[in-house]
PDB file of N, CA and C in Angstrom:
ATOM      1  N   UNK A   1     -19.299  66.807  16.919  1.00  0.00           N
ATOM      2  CA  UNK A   1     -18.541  68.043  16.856  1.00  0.00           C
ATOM      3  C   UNK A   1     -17.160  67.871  17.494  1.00  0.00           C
ATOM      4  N   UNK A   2     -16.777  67.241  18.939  1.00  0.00           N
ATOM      5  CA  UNK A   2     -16.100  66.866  19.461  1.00  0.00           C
ATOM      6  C   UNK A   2     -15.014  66.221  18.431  1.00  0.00           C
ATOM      7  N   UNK A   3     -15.422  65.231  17.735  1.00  0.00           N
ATOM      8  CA  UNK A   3     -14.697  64.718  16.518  1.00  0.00           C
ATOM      9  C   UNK A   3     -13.989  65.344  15.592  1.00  0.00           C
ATOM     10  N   UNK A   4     -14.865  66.010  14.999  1.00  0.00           N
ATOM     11  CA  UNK A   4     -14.138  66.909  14.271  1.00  0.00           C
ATOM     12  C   UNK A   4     -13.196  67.928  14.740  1.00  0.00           C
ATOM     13  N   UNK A   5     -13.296  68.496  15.668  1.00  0.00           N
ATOM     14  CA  UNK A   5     -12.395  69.509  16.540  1.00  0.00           C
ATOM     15  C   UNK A   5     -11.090  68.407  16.627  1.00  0.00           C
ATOM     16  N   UNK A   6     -11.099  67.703  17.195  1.00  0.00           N
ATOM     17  CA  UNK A   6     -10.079  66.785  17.286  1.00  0.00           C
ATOM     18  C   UNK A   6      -9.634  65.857  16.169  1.00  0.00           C
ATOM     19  N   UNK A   7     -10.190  66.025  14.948  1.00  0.00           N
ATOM     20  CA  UNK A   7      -9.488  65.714  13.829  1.00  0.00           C
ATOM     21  C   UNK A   7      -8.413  67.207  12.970  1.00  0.00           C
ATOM     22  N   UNK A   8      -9.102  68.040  13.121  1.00  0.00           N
ATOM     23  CA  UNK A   8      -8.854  68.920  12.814  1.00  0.00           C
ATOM     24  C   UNK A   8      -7.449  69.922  13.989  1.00  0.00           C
ATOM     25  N   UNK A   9      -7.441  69.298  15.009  1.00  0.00           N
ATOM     26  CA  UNK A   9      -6.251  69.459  15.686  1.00  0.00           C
ATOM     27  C   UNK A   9      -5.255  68.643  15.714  1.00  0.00           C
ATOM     28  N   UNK A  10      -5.257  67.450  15.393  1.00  0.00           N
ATOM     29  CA  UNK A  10      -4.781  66.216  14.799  1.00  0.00           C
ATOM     30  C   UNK A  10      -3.935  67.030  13.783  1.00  0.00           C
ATOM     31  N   UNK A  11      -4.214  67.067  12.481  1.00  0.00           N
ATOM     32  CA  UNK A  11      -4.349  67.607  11.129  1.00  0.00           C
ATOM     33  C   UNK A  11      -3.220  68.734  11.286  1.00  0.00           C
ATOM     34  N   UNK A  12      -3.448  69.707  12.102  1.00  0.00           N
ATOM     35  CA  UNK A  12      -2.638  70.961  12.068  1.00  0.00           C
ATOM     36  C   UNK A  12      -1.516  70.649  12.948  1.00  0.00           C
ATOM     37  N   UNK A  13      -1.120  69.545  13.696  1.00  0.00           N
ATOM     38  CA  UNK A  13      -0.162  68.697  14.396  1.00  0.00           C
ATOM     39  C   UNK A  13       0.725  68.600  13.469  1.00  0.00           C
ATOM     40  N   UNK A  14      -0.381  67.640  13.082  1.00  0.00           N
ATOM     41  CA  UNK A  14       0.314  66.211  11.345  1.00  0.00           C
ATOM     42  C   UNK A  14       1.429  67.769  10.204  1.00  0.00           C
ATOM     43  N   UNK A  15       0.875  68.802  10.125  1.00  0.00           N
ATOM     44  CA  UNK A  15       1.400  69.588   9.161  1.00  0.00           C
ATOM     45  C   UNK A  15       2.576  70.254   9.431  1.00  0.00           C
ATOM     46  N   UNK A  16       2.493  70.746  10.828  1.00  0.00           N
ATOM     47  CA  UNK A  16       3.412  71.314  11.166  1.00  0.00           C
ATOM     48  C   UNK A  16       4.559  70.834  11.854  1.00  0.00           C
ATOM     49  N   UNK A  17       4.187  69.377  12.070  1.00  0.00           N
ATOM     50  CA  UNK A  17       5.755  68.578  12.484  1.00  0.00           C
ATOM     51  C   UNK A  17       6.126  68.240  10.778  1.00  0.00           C
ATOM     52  N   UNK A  18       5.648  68.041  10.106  1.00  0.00           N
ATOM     53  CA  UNK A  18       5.918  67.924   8.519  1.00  0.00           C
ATOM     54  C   UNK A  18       6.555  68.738   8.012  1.00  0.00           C
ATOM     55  N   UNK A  19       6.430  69.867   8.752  1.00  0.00           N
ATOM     56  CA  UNK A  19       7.262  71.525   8.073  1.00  0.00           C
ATOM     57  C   UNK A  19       8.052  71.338   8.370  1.00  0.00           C
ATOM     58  N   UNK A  20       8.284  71.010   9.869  1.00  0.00           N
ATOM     59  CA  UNK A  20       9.952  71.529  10.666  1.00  0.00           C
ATOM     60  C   UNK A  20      10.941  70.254  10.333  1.00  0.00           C
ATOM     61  N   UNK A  21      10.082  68.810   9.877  1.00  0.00           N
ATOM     62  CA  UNK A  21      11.614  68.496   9.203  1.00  0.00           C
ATOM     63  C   UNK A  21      12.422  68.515   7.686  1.00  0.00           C
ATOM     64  N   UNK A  22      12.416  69.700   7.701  1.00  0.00           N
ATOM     65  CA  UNK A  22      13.038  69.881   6.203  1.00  0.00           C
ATOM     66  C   UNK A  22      14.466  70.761   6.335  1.00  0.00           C
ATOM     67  N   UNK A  23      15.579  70.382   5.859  1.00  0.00           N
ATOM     68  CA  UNK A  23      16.356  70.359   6.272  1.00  0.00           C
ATOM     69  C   UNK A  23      17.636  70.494   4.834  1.00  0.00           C
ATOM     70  N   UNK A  24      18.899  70.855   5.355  1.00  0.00           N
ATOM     71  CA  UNK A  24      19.892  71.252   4.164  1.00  0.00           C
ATOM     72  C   UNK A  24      19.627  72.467   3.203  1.00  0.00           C
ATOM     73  N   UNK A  25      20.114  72.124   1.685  1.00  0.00           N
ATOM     74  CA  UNK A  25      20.343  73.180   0.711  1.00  0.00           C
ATOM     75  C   UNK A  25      19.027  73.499   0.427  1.00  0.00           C
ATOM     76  N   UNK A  26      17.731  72.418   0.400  1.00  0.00           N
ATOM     77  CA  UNK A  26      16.107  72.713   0.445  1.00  0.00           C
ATOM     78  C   UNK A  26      15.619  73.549   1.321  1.00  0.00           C
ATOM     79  N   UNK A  27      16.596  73.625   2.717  1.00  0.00           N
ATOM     80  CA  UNK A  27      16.090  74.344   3.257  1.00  0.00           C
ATOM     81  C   UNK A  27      17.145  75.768   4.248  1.00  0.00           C
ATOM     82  N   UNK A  28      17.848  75.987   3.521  1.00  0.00           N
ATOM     83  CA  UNK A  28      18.234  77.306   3.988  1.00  0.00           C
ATOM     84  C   UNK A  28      19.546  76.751   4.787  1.00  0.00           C
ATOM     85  N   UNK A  29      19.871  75.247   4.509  1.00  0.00           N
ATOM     86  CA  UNK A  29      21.002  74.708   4.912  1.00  0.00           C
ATOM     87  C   UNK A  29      21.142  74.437   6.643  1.00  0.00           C
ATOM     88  N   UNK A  30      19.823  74.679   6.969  1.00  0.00           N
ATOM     89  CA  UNK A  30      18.820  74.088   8.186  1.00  0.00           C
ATOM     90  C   UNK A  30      19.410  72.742   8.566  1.00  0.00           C
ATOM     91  N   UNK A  31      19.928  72.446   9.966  1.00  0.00           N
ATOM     92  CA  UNK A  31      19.968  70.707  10.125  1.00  0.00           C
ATOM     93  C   UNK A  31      19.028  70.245  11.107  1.00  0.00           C
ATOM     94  N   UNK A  32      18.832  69.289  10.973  1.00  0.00           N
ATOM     95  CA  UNK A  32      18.312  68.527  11.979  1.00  0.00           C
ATOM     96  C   UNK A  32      17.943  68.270  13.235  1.00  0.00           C
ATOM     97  N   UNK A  33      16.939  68.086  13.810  1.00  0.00           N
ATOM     98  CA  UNK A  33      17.247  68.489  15.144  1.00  0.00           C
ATOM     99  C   UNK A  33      17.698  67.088  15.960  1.00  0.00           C
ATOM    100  N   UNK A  34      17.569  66.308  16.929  1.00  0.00           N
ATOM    101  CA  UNK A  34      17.827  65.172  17.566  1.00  0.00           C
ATOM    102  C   UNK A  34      18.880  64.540  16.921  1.00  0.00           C
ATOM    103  N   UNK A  35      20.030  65.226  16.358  1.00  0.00           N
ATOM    104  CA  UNK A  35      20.917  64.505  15.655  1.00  0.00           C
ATOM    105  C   UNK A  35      20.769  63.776  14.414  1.00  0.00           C
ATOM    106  N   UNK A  36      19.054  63.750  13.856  1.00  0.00           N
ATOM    107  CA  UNK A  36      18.952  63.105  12.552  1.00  0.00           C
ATOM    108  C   UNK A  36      19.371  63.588  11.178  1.00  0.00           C
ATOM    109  N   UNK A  37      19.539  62.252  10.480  1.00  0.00           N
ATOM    110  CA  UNK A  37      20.506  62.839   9.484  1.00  0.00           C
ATOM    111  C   UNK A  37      19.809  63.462   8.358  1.00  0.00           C
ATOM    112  N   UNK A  38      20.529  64.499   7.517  1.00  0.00           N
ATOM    113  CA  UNK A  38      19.411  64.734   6.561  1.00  0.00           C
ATOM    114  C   UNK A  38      19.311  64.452   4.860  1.00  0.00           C
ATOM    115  N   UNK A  39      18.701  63.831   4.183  1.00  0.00           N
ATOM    116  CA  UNK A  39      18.658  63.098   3.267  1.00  0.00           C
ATOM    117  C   UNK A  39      19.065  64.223   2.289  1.00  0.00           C
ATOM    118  N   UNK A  40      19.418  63.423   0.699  1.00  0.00           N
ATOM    119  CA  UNK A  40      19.582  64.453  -0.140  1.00  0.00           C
ATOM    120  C   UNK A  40      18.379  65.272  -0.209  1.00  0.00           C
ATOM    121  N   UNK A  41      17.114  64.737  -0.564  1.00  0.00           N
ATOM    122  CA  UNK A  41      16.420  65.297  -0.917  1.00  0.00           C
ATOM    123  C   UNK A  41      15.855  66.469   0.350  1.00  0.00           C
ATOM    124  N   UNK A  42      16.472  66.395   1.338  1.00  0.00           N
ATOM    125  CA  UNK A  42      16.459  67.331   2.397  1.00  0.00           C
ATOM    126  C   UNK A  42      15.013  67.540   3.451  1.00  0.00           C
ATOM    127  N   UNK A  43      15.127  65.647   3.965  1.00  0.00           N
ATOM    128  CA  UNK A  43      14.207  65.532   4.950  1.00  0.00           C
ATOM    129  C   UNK A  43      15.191  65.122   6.403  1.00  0.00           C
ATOM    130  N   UNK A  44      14.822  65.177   7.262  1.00  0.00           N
ATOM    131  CA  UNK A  44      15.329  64.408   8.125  1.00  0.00           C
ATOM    132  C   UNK A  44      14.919  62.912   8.583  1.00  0.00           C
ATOM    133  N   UNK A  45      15.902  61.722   9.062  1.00  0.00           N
ATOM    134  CA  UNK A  45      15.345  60.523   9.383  1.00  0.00           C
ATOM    135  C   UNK A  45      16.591  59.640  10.318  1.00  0.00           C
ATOM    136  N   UNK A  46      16.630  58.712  10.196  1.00  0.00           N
ATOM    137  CA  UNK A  46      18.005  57.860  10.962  1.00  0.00           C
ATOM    138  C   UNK A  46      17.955  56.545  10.210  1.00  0.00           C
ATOM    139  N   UNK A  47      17.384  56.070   9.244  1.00  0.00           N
ATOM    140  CA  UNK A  47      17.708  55.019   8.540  1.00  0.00           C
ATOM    141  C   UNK A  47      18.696  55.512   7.139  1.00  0.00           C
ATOM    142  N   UNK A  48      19.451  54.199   6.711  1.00  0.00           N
ATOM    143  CA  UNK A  48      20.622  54.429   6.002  1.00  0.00           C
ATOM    144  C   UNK A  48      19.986  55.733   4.613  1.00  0.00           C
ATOM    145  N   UNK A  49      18.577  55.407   4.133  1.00  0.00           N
ATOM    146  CA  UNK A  49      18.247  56.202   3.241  1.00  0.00           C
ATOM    147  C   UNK A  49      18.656  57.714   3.305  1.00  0.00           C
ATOM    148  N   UNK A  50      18.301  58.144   4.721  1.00  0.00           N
ATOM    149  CA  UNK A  50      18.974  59.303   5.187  1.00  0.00           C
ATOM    150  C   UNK A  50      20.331  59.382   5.484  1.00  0.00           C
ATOM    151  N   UNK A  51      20.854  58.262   6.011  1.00  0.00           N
ATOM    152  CA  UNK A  51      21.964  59.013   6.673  1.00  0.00           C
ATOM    153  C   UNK A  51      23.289  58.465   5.997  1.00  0.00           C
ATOM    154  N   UNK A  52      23.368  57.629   4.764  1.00  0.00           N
ATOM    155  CA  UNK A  52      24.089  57.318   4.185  1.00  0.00           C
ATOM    156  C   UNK A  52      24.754  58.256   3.339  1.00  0.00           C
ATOM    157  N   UNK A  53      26.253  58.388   2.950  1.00  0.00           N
ATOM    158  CA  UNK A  53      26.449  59.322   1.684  1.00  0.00           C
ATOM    159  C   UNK A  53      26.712  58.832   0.968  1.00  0.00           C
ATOM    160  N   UNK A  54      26.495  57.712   0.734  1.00  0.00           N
ATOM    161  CA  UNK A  54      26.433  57.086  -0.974  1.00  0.00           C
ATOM    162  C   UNK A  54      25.152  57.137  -1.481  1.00  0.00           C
ATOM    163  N   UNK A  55      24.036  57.689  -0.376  1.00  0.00           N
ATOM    164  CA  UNK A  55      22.635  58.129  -0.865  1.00  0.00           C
ATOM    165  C   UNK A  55      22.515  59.560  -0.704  1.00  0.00           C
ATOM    166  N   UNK A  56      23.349  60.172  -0.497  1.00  0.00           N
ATOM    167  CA  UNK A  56      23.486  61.671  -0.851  1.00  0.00           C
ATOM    168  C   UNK A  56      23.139  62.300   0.225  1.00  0.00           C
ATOM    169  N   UNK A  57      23.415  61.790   1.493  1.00  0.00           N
ATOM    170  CA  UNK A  57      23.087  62.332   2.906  1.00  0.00           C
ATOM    171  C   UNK A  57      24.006  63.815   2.624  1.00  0.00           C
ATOM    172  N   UNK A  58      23.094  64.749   3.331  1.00  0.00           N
ATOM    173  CA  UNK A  58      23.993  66.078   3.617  1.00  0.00           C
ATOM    174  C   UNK A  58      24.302  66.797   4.887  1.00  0.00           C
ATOM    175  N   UNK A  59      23.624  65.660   6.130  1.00  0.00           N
ATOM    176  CA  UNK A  59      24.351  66.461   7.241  1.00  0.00           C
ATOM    177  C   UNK A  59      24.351  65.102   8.598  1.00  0.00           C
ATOM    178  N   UNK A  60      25.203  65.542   9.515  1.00  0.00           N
ATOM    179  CA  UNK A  60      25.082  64.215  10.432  1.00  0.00           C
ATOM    180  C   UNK A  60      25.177  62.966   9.557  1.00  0.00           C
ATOM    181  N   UNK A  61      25.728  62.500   8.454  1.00  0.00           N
ATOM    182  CA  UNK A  61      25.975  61.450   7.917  1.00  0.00           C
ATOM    183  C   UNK A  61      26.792  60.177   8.625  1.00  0.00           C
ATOM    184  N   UNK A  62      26.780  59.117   8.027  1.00  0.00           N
ATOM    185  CA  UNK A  62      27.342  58.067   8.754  1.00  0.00           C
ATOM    186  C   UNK A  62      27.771  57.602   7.710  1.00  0.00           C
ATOM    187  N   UNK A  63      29.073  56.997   8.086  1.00  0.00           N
ATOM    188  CA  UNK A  63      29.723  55.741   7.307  1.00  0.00           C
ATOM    189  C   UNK A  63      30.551  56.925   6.414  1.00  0.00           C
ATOM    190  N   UNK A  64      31.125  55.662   4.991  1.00  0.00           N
ATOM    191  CA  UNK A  64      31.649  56.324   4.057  1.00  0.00           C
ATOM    192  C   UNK A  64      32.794  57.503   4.134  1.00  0.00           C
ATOM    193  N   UNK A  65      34.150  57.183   4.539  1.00  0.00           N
ATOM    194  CA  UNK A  65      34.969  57.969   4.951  1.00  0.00           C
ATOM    195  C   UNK A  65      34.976  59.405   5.006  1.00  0.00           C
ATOM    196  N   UNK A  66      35.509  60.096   5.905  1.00  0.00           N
ATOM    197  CA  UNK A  66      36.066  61.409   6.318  1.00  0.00           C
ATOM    198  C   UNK A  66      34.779  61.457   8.153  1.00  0.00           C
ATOM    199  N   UNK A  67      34.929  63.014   8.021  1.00  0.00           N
ATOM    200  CA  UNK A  67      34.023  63.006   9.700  1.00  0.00           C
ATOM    201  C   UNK A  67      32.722  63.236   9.335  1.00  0.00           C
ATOM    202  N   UNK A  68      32.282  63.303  10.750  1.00  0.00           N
ATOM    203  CA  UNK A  68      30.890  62.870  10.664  1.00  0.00           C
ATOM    204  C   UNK A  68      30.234  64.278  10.445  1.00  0.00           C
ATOM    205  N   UNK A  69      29.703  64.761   8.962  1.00  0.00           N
ATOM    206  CA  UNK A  69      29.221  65.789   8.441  1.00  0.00           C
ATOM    207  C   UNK A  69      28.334  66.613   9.198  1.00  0.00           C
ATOM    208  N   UNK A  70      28.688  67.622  10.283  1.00  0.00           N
ATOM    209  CA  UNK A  70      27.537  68.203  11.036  1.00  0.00           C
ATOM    210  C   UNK A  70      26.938  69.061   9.446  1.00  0.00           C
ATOM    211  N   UNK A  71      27.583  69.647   8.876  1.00  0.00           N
ATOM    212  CA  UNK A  71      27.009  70.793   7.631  1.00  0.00           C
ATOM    213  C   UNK A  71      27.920  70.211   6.666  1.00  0.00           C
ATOM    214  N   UNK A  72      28.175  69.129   6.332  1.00  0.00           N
ATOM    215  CA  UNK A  72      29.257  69.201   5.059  1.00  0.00           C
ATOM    216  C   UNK A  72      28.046  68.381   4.279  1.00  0.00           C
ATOM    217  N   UNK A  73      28.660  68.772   3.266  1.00  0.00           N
ATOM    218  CA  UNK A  73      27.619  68.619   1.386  1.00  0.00           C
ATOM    219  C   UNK A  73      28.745  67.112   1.052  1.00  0.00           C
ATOM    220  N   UNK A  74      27.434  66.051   0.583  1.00  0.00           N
ATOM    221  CA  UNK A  74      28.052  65.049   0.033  1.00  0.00           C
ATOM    222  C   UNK A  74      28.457  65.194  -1.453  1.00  0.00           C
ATOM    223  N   UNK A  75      28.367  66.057  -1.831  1.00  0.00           N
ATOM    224  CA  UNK A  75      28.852  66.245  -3.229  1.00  0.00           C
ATOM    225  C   UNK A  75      27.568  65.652  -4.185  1.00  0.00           C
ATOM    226  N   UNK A  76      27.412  65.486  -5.814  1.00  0.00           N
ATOM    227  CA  UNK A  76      25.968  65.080  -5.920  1.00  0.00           C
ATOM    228  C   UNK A  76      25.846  66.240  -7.076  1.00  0.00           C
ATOM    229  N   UNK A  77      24.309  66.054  -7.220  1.00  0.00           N
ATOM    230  CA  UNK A  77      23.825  67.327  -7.943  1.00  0.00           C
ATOM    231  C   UNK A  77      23.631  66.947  -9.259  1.00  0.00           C
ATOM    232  N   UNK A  78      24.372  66.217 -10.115  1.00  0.00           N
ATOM    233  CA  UNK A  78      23.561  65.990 -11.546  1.00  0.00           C
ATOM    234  C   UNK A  78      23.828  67.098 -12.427  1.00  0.00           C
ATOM    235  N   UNK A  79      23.336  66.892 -13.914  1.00  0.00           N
ATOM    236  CA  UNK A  79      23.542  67.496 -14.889  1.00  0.00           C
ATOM    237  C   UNK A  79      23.415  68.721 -14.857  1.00  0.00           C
TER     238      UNK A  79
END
């Protein structure tokens, strides 16, 4: 029983740190918290996938000229 109680608190951990990093135009234009950057697809992380804007980073970005995007939109978006 012990087990399960503690899988099951595990579980509702695992979900709800899963919620809170969602981030940008996905999410109400929400950033990041600890300075991580937030991906196009509007997760947060600190590897280039995220925080690059030639991969469509949209906040706290790195590299790729102008400043360092606290809320600026890498431009993007598709057909």
């Amino acid at each position: 029983m012990a087990k399960l109680s503690f899988l099951s608190l595990f579980l509702l951990c695992l979900v709800a740190t899963a919620t809170a990093q969602n981030c940008g135009r996905q999410a109400g234009n929400r950033a990041c918290a600890n300075q991580l950057c937030c991906s196009q697809y509007g997760f947060c992380g600190s590897t280039s996938e995220y925080c690059s804007r030639a991969n469509g980073c949209q906040s706290n970005c790195r590299g790729g000229g102008g400043a360092d995007g606290a809320g600026g939109e890498a431009g993007g978006g598709g057909p």
